[in-house]
Protein backbone atom coordinates (compact mmCIF):
# COMPACT_ATOMS: atom_id res chain seq x y z
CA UNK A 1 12.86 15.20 6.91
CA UNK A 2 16.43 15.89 6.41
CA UNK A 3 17.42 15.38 2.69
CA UNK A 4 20.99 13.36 2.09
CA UNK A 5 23.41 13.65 -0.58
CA UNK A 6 22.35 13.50 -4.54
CA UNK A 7 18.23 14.20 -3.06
CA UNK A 8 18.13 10.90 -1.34
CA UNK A 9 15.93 11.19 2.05
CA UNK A 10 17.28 10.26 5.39
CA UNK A 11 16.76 6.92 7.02
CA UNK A 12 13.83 5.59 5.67
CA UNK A 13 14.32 7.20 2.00
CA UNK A 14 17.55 5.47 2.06
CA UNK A 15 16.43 2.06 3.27
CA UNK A 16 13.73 2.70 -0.31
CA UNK A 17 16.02 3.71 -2.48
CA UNK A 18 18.61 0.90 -1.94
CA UNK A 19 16.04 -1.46 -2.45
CA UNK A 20 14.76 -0.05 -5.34
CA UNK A 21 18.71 0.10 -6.80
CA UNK A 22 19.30 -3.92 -5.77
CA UNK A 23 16.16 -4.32 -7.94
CA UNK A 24 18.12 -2.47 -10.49
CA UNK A 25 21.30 -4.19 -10.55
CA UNK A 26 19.68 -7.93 -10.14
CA UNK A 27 17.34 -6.44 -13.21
CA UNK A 28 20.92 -5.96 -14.98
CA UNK A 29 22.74 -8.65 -14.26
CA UNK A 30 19.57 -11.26 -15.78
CA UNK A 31 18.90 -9.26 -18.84
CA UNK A 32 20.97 -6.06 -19.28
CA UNK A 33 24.63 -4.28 -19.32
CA UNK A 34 25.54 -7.03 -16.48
CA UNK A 35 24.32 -10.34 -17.92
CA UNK A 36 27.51 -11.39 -18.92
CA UNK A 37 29.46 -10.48 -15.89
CA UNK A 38 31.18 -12.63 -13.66
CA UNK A 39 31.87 -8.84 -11.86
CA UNK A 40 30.06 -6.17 -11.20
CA UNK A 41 32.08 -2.50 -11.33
CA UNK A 42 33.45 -0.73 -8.64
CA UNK A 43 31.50 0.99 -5.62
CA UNK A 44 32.43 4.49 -7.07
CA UNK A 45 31.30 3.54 -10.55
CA UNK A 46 28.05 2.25 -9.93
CA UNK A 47 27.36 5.61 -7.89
CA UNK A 48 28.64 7.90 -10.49
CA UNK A 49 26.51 5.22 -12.70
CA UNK A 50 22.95 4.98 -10.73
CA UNK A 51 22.99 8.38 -9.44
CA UNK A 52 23.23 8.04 -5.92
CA UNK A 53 25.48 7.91 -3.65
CA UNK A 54 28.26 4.66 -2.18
CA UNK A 55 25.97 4.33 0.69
CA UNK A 56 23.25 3.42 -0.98
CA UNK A 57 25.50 1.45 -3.49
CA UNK A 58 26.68 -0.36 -0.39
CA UNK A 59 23.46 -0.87 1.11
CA UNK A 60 22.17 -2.32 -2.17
CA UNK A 61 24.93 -4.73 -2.61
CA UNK A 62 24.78 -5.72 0.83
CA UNK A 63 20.85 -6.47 0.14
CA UNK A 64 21.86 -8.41 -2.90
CA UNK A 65 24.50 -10.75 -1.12
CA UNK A 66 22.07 -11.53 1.61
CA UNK A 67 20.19 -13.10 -0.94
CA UNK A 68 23.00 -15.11 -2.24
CA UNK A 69 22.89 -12.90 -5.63
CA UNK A 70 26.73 -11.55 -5.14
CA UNK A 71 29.13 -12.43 -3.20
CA UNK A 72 32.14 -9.61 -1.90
CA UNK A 73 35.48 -10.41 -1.46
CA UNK A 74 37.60 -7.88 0.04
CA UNK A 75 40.48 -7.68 -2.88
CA UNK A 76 38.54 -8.96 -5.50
CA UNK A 77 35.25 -7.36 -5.72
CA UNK A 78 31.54 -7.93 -5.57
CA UNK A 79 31.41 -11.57 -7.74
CA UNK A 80 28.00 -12.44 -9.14
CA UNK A 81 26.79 -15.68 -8.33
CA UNK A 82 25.13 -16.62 -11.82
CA UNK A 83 22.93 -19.97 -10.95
CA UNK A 84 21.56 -18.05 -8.17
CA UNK A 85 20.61 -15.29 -10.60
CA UNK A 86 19.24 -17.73 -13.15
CA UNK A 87 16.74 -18.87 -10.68
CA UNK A 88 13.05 -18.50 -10.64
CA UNK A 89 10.48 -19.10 -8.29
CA UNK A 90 12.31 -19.03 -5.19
CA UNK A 91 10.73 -20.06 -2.35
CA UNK A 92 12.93 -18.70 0.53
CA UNK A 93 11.74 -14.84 -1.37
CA UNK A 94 8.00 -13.34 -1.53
CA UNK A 95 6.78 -14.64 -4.82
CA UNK A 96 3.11 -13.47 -6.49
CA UNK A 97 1.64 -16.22 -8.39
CA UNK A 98 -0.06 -14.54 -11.03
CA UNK A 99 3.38 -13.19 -11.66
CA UNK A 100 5.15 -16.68 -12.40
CA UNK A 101 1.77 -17.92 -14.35
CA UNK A 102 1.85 -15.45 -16.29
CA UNK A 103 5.42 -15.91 -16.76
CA UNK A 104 4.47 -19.54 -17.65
CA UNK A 105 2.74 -18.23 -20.55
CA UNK A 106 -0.61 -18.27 -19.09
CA UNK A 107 -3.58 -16.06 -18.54
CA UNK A 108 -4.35 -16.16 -14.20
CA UNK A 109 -7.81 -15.82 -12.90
CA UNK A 110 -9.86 -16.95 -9.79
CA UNK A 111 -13.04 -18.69 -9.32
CA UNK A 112 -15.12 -20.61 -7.00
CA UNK A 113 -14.77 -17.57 -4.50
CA UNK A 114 -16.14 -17.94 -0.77
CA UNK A 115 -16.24 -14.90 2.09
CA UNK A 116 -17.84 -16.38 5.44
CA UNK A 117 -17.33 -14.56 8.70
CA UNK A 118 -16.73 -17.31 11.51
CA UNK A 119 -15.64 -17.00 14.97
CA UNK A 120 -11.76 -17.96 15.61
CA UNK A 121 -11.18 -20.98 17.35
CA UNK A 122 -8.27 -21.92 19.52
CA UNK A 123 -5.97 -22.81 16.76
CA UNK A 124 -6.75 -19.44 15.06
CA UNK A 125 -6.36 -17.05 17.69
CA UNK A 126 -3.15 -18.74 18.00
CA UNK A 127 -2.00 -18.15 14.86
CA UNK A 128 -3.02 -14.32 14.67
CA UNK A 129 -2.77 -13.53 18.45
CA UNK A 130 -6.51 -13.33 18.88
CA UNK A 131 -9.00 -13.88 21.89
CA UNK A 132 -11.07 -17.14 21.35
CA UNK A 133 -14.01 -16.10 19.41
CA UNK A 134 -12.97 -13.02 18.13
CA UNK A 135 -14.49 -12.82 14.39
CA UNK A 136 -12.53 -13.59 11.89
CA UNK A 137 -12.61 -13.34 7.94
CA UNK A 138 -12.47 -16.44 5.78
CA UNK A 139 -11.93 -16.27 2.17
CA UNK A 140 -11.71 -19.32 -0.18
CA UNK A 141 -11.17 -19.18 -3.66
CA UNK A 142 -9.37 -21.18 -6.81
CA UNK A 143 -7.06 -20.03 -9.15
CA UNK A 144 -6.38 -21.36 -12.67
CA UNK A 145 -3.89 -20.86 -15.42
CA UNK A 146 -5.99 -20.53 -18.09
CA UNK A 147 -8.30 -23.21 -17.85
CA UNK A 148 -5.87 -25.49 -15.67
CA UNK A 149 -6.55 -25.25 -12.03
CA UNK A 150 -3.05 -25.03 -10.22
CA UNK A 151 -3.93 -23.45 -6.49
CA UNK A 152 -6.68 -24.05 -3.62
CA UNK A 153 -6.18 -21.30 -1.01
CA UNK A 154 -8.03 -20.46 2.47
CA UNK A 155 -6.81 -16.67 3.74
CA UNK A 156 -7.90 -16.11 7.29
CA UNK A 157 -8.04 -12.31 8.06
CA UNK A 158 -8.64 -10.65 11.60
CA UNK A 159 -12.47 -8.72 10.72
CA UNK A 160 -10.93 -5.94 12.31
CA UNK A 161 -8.72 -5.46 9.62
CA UNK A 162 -11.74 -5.69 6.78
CA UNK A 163 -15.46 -6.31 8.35
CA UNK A 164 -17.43 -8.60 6.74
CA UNK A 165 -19.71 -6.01 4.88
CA UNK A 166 -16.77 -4.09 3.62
CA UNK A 167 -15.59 -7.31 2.29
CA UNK A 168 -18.36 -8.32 -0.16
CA UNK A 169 -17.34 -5.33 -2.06
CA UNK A 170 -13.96 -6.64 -2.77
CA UNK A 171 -13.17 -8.56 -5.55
CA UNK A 172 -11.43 -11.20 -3.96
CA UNK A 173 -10.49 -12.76 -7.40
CA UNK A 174 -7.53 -10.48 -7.04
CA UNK A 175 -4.04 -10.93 -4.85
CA UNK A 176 -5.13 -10.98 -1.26
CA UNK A 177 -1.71 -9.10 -0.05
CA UNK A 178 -2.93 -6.25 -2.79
CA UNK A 179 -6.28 -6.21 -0.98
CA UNK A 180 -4.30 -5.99 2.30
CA UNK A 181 -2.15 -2.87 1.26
CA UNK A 182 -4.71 -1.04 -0.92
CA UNK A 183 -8.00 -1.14 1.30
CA UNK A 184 -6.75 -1.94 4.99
CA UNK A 185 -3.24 0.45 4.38
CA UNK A 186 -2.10 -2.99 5.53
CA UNK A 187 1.91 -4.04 4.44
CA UNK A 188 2.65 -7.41 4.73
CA UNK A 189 6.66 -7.49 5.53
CA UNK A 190 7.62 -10.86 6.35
CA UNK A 191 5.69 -14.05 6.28
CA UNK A 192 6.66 -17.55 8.42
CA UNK A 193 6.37 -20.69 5.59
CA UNK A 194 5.86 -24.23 6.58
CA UNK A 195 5.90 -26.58 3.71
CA UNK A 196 4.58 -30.18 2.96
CA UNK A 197 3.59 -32.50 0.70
CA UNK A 198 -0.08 -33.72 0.87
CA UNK A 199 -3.28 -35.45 -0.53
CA UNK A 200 -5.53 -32.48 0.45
CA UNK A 201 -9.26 -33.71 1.43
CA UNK A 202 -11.14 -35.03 -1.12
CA UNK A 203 -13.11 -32.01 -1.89
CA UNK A 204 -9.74 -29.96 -2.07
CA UNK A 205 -8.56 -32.48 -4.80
CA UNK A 206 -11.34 -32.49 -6.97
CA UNK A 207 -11.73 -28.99 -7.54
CA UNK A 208 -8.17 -28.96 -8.34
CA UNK A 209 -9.17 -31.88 -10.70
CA UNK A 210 -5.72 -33.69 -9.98
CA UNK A 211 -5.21 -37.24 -10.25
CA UNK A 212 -5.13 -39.77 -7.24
CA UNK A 213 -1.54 -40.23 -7.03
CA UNK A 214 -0.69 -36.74 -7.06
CA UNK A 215 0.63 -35.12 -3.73
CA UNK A 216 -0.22 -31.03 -3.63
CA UNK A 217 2.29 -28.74 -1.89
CA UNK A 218 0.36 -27.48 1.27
CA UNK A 219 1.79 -23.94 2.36
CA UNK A 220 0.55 -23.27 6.03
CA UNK A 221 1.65 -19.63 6.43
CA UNK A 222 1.53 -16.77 9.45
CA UNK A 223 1.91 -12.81 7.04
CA UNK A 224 3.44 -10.16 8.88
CA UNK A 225 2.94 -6.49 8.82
CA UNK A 226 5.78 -3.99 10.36
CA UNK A 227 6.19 -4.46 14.25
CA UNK A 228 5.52 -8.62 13.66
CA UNK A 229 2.00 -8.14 13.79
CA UNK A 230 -0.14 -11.05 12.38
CA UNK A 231 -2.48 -9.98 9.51
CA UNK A 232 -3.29 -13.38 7.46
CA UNK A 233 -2.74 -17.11 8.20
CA UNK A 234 -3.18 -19.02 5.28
CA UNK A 235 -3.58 -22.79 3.65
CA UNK A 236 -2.36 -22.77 0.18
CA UNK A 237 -2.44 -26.09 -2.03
CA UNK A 238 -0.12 -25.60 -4.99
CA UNK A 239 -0.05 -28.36 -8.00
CA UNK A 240 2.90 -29.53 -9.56
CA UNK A 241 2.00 -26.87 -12.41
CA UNK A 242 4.67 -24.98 -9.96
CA UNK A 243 8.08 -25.53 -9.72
CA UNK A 244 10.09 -23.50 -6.54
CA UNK A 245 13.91 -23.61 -5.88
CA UNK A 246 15.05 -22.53 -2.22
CA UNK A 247 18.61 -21.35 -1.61
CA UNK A 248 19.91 -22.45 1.53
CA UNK A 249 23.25 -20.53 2.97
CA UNK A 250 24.92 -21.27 5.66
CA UNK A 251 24.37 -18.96 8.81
């Protein structure tokens, strides 16, 4: 592969290393040289800054206005939107929940951990493009933060990806998506969210232990790997231990 200016790889490389440099600069602007900013520098400075070259400087900012972070004006500058900054939890972004319980100041684990092998019926095969009856990995588990349980989730996986023998040597009390990427070399890229709020079955509630006028947040979601291939569908009841904000722009 052709190497670009300052070491950075072509294409691909490129596509990385921006990311990795938006990280950076949102990094900055929460809790370092930029936190105070109602600007960030110049194009040319943030290259001679970071390392790398505009491009990637570009690309980066570009990544960081498309998710409402910065805005550019063409004779002002790239103008940091600080509420959007501030915010955690956002729904409209891939978000890892031991991440924000931990964040909440608690210790995340999983129990009450289910793997069954089942047959996909209609609705299934819908939702990851499979034949009728094509086997299909469920796993069921609960998570807690610390000794509060705050999520119910149901993870359907196509067998192909992870057979039902390879899977009882998983430890399943971990992130499914890291399960995904580390034993199946499986990325998940993009995942399709529909949200409401629900009672949940009555077995669903009481291992959550939550009380009978409390809705859950149901999250019935399709995860994609590259090429919009379905790897996952999943059923996720969240307490109101979670709080999520969603920015909404207008397209």
């Amino acid at each position: 592969m052709a190497k670009a200016k300052n070491g950075e790889a072509g294409p691909l490389g490129g596509a990385v290393i921006s990311q990795q440099i938006a990280a950076q600069l949102l990094r900055e602007m929460r809790t370092g040289p930029y936190e105070s900013c109602e600007r960030l520098p110049a194009e040319v400075e943030l290259a001679a800054r970071l390392g790398v070259s505009r491009t990637v400087i570009r690309d980066a900012l570009a990544e960081l206005e498309r998710e409402g972070y910065v805005e550019r004006v063409r004779g002002i500058g790239t103008v940091v939107n600080r509420r959007i900054v501030a915010l955690d939890n956002r729904l409209d972004q891939k978000f890892e929940y031991s991440a924000m319980i931990r964040a909440a100041g608690y210790v995340p684990h999983a129990d009450s951990i289910s793997v069954q092998q089942l047959n996909a019926d209609s609705h299934l095969a819908h939702q990851l493009e499979l034949e009728v009856g094509d086997p299909v990995l469920m796993v069921r588990k609960r998570v807690l933060a610390g000794e509060m349980p705050v999520i119910y989730s149901v993870d359907y996986l196509p067998a192909k990806l992870l057979d039902h023998e390879s899977a009882q040597r998983q430890d399943f009390a971990r992130p499914i998506f890291d399960i995904l990427e580390e034993v199946c070399g499986v990325s998940v890229t993009s995942t399709v969210t529909h949200t409401s709020a629900v009672l949940g079955d009555a077995a669903i509630r009481k291992t959550l232990e939550v009380p009978d006028h409390e809705a859950l947040l149901l999250m019935d979601e399709i995860s994609f790997s590259k090429l919009t291939r379905p790897v996952m569908y999943s059923l996720s009841y969240y307490t109101n231990f979670f709080s999520f904000s969603l920015l909404r722009k207008k397209v």
